[in-house]
Protein backbone atom coordinates (compact mmCIF):
# COMPACT_ATOMS: atom_id res chain seq x y z
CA UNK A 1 49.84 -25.72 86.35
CA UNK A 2 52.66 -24.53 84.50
CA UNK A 3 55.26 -26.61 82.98
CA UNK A 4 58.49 -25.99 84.78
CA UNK A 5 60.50 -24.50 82.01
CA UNK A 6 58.02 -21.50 82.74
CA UNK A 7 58.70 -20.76 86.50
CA UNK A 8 62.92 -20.86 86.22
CA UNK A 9 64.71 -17.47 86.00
CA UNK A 10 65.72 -15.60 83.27
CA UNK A 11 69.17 -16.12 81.73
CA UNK A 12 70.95 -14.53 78.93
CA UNK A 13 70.43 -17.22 76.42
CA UNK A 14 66.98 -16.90 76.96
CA UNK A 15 66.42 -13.10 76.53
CA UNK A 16 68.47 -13.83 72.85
CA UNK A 17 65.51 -16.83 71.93
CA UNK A 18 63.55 -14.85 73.07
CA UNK A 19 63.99 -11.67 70.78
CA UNK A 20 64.56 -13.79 67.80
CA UNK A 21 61.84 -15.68 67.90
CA UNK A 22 59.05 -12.78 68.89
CA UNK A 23 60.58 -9.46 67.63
CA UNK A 24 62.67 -11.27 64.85
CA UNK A 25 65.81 -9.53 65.59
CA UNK A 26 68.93 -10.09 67.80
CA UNK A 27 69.11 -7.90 71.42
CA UNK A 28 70.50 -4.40 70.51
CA UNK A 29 73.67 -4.78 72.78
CA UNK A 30 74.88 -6.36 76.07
CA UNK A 31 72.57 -3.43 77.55
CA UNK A 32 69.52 -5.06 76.58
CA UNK A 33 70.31 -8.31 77.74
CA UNK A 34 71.08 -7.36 81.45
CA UNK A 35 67.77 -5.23 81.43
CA UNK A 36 65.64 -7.86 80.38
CA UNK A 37 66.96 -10.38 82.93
CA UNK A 38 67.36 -9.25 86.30
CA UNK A 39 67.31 -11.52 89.09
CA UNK A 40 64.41 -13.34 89.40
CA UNK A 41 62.45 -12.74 86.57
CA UNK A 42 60.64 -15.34 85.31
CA UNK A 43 60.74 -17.09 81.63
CA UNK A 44 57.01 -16.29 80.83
CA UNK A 45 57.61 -13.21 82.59
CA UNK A 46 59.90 -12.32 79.82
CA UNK A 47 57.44 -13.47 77.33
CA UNK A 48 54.61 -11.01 78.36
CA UNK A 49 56.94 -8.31 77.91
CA UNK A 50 58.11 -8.83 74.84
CA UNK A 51 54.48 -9.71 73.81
CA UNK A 52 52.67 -6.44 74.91
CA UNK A 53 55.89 -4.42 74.11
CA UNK A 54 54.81 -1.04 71.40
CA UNK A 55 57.38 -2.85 69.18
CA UNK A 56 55.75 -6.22 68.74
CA UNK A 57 52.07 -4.74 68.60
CA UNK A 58 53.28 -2.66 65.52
CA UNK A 59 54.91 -5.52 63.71
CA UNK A 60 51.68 -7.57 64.28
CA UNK A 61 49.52 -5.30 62.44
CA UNK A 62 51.79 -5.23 59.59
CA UNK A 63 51.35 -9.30 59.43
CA UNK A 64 48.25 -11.20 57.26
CA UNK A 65 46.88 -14.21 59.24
CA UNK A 66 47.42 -16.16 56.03
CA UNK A 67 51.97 -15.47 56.48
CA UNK A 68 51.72 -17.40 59.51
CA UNK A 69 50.09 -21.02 57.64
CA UNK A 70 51.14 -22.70 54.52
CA UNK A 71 49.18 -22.82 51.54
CA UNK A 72 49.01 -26.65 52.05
CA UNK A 73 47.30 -27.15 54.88
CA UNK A 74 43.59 -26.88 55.83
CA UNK A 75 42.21 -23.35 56.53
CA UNK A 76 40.63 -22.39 59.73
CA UNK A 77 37.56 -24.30 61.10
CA UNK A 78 34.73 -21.79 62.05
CA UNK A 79 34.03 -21.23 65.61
CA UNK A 80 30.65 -22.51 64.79
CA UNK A 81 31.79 -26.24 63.92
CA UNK A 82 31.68 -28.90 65.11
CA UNK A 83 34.81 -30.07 67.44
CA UNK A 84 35.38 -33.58 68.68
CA UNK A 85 37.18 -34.27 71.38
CA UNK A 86 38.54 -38.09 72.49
CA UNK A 87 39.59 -38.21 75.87
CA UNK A 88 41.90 -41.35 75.49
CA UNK A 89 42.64 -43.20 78.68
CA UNK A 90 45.87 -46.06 78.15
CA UNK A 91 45.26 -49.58 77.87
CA UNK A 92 41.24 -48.88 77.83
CA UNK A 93 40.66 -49.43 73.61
CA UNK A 94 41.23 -46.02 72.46
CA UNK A 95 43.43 -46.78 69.23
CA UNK A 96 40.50 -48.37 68.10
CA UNK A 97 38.21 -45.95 68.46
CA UNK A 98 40.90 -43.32 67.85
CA UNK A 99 40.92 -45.03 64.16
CA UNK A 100 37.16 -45.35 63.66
CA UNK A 101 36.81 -41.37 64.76
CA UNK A 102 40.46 -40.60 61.94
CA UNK A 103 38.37 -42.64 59.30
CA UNK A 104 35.48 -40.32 59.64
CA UNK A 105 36.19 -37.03 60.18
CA UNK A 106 39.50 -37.00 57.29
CA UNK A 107 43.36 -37.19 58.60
CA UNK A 108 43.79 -33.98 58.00
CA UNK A 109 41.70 -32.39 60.50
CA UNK A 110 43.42 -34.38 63.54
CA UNK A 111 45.79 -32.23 66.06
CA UNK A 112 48.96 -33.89 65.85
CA UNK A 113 49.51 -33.69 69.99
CA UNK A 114 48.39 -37.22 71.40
CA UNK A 115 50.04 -36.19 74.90
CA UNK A 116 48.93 -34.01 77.40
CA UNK A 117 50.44 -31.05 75.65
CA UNK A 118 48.10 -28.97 73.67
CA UNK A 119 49.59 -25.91 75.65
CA UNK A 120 52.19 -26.50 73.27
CA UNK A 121 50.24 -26.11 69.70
CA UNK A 122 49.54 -22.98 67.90
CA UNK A 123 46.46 -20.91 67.78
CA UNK A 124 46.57 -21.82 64.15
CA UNK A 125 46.96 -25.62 64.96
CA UNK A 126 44.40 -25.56 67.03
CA UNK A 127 41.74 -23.29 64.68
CA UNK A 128 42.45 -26.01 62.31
CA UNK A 129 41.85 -29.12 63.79
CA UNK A 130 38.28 -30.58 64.23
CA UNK A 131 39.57 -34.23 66.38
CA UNK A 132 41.44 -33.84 69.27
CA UNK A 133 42.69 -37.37 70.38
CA UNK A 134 44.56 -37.86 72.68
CA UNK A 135 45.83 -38.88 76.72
CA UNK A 136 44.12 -35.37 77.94
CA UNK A 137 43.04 -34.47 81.09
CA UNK A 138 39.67 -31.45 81.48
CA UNK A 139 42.31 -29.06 81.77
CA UNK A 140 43.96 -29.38 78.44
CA UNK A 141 40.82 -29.93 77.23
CA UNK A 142 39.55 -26.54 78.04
CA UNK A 143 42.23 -25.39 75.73
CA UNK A 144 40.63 -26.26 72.61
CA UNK A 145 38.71 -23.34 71.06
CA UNK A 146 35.61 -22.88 69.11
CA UNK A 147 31.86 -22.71 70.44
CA UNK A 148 30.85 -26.61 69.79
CA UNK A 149 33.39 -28.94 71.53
CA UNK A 150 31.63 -31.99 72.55
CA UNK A 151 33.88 -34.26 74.47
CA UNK A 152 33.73 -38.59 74.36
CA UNK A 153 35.36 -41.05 76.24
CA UNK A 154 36.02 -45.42 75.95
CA UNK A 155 36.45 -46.03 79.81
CA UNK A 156 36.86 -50.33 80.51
CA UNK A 157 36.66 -51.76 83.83
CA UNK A 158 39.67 -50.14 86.03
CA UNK A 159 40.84 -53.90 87.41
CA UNK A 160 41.31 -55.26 84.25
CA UNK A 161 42.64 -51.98 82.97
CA UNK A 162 45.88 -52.29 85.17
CA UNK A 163 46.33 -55.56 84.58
CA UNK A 164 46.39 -55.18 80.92
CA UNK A 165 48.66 -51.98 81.46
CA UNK A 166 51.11 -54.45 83.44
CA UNK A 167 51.48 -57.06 81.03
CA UNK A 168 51.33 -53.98 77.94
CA UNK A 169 54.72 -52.09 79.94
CA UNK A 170 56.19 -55.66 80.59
CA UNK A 171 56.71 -56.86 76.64
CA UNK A 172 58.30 -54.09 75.75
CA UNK A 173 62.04 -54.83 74.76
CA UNK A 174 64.72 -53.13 77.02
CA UNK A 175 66.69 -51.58 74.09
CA UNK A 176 63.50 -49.78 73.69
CA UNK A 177 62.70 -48.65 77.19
CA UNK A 178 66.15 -47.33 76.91
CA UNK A 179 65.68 -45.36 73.96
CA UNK A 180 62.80 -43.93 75.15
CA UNK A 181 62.65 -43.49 78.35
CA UNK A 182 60.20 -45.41 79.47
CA UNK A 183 60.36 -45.78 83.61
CA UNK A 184 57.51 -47.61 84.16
CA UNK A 185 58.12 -50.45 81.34
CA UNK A 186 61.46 -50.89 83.37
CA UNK A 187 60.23 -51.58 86.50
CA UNK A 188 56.76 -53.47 84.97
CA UNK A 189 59.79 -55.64 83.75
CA UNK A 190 62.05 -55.76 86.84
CA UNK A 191 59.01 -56.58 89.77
CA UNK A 192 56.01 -58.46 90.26
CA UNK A 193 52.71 -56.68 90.09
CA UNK A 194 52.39 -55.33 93.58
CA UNK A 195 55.86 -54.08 93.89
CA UNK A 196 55.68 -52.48 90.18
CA UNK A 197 52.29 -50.27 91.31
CA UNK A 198 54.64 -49.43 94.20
CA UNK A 199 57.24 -48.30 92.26
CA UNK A 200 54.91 -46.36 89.49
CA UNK A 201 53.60 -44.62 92.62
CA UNK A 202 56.42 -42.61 92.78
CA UNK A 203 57.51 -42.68 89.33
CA UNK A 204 53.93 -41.68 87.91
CA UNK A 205 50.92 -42.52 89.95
CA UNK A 206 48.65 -40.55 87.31
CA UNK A 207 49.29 -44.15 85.15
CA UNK A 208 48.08 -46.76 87.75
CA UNK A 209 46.44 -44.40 91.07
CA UNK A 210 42.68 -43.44 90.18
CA UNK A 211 43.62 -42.50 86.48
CA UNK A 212 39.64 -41.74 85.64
CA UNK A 213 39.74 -39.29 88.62
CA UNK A 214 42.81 -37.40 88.20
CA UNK A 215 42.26 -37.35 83.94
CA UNK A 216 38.45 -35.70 84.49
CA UNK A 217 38.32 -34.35 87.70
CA UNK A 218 42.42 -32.78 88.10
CA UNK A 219 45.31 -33.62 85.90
CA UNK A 220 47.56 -35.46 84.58
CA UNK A 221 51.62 -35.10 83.62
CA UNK A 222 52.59 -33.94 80.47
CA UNK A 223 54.74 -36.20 79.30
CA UNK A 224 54.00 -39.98 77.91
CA UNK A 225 52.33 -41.82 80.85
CA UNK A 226 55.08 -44.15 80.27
CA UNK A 227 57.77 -42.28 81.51
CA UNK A 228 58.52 -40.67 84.96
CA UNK A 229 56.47 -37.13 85.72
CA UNK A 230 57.52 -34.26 86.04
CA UNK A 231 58.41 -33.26 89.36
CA UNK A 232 56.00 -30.52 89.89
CA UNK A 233 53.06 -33.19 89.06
CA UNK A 234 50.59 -33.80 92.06
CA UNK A 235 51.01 -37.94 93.38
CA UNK A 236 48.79 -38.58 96.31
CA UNK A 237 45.36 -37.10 95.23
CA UNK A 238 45.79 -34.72 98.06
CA UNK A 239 48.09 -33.16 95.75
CA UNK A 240 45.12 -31.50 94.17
CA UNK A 241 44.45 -28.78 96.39
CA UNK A 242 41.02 -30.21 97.02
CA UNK A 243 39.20 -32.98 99.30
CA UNK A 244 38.55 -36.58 97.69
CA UNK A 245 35.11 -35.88 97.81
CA UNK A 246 35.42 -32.78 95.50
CA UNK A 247 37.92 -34.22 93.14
CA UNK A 248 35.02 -37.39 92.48
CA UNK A 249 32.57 -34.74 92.22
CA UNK A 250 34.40 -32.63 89.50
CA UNK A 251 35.04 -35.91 87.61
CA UNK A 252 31.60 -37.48 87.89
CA UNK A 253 30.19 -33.69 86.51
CA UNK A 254 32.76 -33.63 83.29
CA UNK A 255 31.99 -37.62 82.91
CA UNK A 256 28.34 -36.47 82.62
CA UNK A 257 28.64 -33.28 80.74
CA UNK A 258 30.45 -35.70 77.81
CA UNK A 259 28.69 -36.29 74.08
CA UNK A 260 28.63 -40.21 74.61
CA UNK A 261 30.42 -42.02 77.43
CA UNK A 262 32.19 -45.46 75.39
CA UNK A 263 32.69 -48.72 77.36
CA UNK A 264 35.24 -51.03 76.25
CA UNK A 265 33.55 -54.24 77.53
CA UNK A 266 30.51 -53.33 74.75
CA UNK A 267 33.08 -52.16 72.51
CA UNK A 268 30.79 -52.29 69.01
CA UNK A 269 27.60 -50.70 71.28
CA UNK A 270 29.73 -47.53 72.13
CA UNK A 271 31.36 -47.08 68.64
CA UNK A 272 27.93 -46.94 66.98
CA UNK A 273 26.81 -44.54 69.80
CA UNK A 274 29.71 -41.95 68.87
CA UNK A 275 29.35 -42.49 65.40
CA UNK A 276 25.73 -41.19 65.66
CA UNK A 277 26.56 -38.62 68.18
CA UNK A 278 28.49 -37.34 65.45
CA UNK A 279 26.80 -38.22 62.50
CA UNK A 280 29.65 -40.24 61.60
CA UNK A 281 29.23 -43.17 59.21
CA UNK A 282 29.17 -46.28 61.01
CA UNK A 283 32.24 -48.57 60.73
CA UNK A 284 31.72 -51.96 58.72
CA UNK A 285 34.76 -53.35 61.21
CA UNK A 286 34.64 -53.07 64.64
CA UNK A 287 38.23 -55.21 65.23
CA UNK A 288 40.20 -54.17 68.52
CA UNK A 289 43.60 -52.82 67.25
CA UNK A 290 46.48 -52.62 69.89
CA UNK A 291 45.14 -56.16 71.27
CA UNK A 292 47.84 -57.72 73.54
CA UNK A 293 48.79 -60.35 71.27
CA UNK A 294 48.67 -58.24 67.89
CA UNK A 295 51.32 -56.01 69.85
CA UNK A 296 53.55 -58.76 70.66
CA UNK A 297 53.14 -60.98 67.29
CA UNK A 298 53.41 -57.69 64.72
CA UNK A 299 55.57 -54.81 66.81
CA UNK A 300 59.04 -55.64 66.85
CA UNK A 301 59.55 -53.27 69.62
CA UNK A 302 57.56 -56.07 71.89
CA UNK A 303 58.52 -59.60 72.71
CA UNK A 304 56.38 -61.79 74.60
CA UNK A 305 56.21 -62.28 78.22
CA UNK A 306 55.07 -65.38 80.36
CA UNK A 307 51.15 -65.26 82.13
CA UNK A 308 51.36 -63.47 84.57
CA UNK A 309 49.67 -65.34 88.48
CA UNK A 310 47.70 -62.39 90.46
CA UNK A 311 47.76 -63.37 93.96
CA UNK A 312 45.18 -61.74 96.59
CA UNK A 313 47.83 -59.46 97.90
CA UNK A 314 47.76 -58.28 94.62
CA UNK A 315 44.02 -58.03 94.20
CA UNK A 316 44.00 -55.89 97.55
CA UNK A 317 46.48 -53.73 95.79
CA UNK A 318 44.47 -53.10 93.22
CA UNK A 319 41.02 -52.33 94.69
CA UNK A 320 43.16 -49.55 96.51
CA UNK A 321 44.13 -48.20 93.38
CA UNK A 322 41.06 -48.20 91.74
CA UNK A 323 38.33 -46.99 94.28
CA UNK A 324 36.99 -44.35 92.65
CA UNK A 325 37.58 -45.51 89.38
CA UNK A 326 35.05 -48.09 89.71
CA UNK A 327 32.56 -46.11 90.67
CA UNK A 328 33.19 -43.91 87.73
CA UNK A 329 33.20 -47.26 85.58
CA UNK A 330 29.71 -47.71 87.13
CA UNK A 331 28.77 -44.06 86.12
CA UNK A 332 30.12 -44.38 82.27
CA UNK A 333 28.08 -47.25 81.72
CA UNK A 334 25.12 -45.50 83.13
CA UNK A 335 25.62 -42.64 80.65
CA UNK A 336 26.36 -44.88 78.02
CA UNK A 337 22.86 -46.94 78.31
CA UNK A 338 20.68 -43.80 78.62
CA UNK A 339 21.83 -42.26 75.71
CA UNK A 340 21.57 -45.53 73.72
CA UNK A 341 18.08 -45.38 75.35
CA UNK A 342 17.48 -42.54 74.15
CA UNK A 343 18.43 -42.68 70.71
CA UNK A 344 16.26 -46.11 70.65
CA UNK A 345 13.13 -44.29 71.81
CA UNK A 346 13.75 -41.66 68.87
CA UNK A 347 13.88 -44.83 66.92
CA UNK A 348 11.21 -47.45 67.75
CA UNK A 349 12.46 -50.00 65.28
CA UNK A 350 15.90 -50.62 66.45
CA UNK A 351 15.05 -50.48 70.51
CA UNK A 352 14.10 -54.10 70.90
CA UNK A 353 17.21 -55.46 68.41
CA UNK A 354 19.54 -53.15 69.79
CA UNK A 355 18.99 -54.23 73.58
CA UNK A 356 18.24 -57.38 73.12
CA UNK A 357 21.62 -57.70 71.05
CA UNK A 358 23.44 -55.75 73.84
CA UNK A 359 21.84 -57.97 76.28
CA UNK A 360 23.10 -61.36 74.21
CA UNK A 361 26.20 -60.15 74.35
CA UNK A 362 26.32 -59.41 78.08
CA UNK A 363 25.10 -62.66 79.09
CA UNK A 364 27.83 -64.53 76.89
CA UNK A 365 30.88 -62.80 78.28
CA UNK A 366 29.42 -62.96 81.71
CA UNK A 367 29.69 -67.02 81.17
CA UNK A 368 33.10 -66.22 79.56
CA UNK A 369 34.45 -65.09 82.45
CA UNK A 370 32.82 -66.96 85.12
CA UNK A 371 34.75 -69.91 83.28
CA UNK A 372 38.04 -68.37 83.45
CA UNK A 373 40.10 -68.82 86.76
CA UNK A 374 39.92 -65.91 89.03
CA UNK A 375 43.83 -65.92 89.40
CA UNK A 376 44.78 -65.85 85.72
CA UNK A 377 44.13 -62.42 83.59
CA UNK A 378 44.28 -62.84 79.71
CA UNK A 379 44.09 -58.73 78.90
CA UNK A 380 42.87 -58.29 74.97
CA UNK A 381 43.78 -54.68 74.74
């Protein structure tokens, strides 16, 4: 879908931008400006004229590749390398793994667009960037060129992943949910949790409805998941032009297609997976950045806020809201253990630590949590 700035008519201003920026000169005379908007043409209408106009196509040619870049920055991957893309899904551990990924592949081959906007980047951004992190959904994925673009994901269990979301939007300070725009943090603030997923139903359901099924099997809104969407974004996932049954099709198929599958809840397991994926060197520190209370005790722009109590109505809420999510959840972790099986079977020495370790692990936070009351959340990240 297009954003809506594409699909209003044509006004003067725009045929005047327009010129400037793509011919480089102003509009010859009033003339010009009524031909090239007549009632209802369309903004990117507009655009392909200019674009394919004899004019433009002549002032191309005259142009090196090299005028358009500066001499600073990082040539042009080739469409041969190597491109890694992190789908990163809020509130599910990705600034961690987002840091791990920065540290080894060098800062300055990471696309500066961490929203769901990479419509918006150059052909020459995108040439030169080998990570692609960000809150993407397939679509904007899709954009990213080159003939090697292998795809990873940290998915964590959907329940917990609201909850943490809830009590992440809540500590944020009203002077900066002002500044910024930030709809949901208001209401997360204002209501309970029932009422709040409510409200972000209609303010943006891609945040809190089935977020693993809209981000890999439709799409999401382009602006930060924290504020409203734009009105043209699908809410009920009816929206998407296709039956339920489709849409958890197309999602399971780009879940499997992906390099390595990451779960949160085995956090250090999945970061050495990608990190061999990728031939990456393995990170010495596997510490969860963006944790609840390392938000709240080091971000000014947080304060904290009180437990919060999740009654049932709550926890019938939720399950609605996460249906199909948890049956991707199931699916991730599925991917996530074969291709750790895999890799251990390539290496005979590491299967039976590796597992066994894994397995360790499992057991104790199962007992962690079987200790914990089932109507108190403590979220970590």
């Amino acid at each position: 879908m297009l954003p809506a700035a594409n699909l209003r008519d044509v006004c003067f201003d725009d045929v005047v931008h327009a010129y400037r920026w793509i011919l480089g000169r102003e509009p010859e005379d009033v003339e010009a400006l009524v031909k090239q908007a007549p009632q209802g043409r369309e903004v990117r209408t507009l655009r392909s004229i200019l674009l394919s106009s004899p004019e433009f196509r002549s002032k191309l040619l005259d142009i090196e590749i090299d005028d358009f870049c500066s001499r600073s920055e990082p040539g042009f991957l080739p469409e041969t390398a190597t491109r890694l893309v992190f789908v990163h899904i809020p509130r599910s551990g990705g600034t961690s793994l987002h840091h791990i990924l920065a540290q080894g592949l060098g800062s300055d081959r990471i696309c500066g667009a961490r929203h769901n906007s990479l419509w918006l980047c150059s052909g020459a951004d995108l040439a030169r960037a080998r990570l692609f992190s960000g809150h993407y959904d397939r679509n904007c994925v899709a954009l990213i060129p080159g003939r090697e673009v292998k795809v990873v994901t940290m998915l964590r269990n959907p329940r917990r992943r609201l909850l943490s979301l809830y009590d992440y939007l809540r500590a944020h300070r009203p002077k900066v949910i002002k500044a910024n725009d930030l709809m949901l943090a208001e209401v997360a603030r204002k209501y309970g949790l029932s009422d709040f997923l409510d409200a972000a139903m209609e303010i943006n359901p891609a945040a809190v409805d089935n977020t693993y099924l809209r981000a890999f099997g439709g799409r999401l809104p382009f602006r930060r998941w924290e504020q409203a969407a734009e009105p043209n974004a699908p809410k009920t996932l009816t929206d998407f032009g296709c039956s339920e049954a489709e849409l958890f099709d197309r999602a399971a198929e780009f879940l499997r297609t992906m390099a390595v599958v990451g779960i949160l809840e085995q956090f250090e397991y999945s970061a050495r997976a990608i990190s061999r994926a990728f031939e990456l060197e393995e990170p010495k520190d596997f510490t969860a950045l963006q944790s609840f209370e390392d938000i709240v005790e080091n971000h000014e722009d947080f304060e904290p806020v009180q437990p919060y109590a999740v009654s049932r109505a709550d926890e019938l809420r939720i399950d609605e809201l996460t249906s199909y999510d948890m049956d991707l959840y199931t699916l991730g972790k599925n991917c996530l253990a074969e291709a750790v099986g895999s890799h251990a079977s390539r290496s005979p020495n590491l299967r039976g630590s590796t597992i066994d370790g894994a397995k360790r692990r499992t057991e104790r936070r199962d007992r962690k949590a079987a200790a914990v009351s089932p109507n108190r959340h403590s979220p970590r990240v």
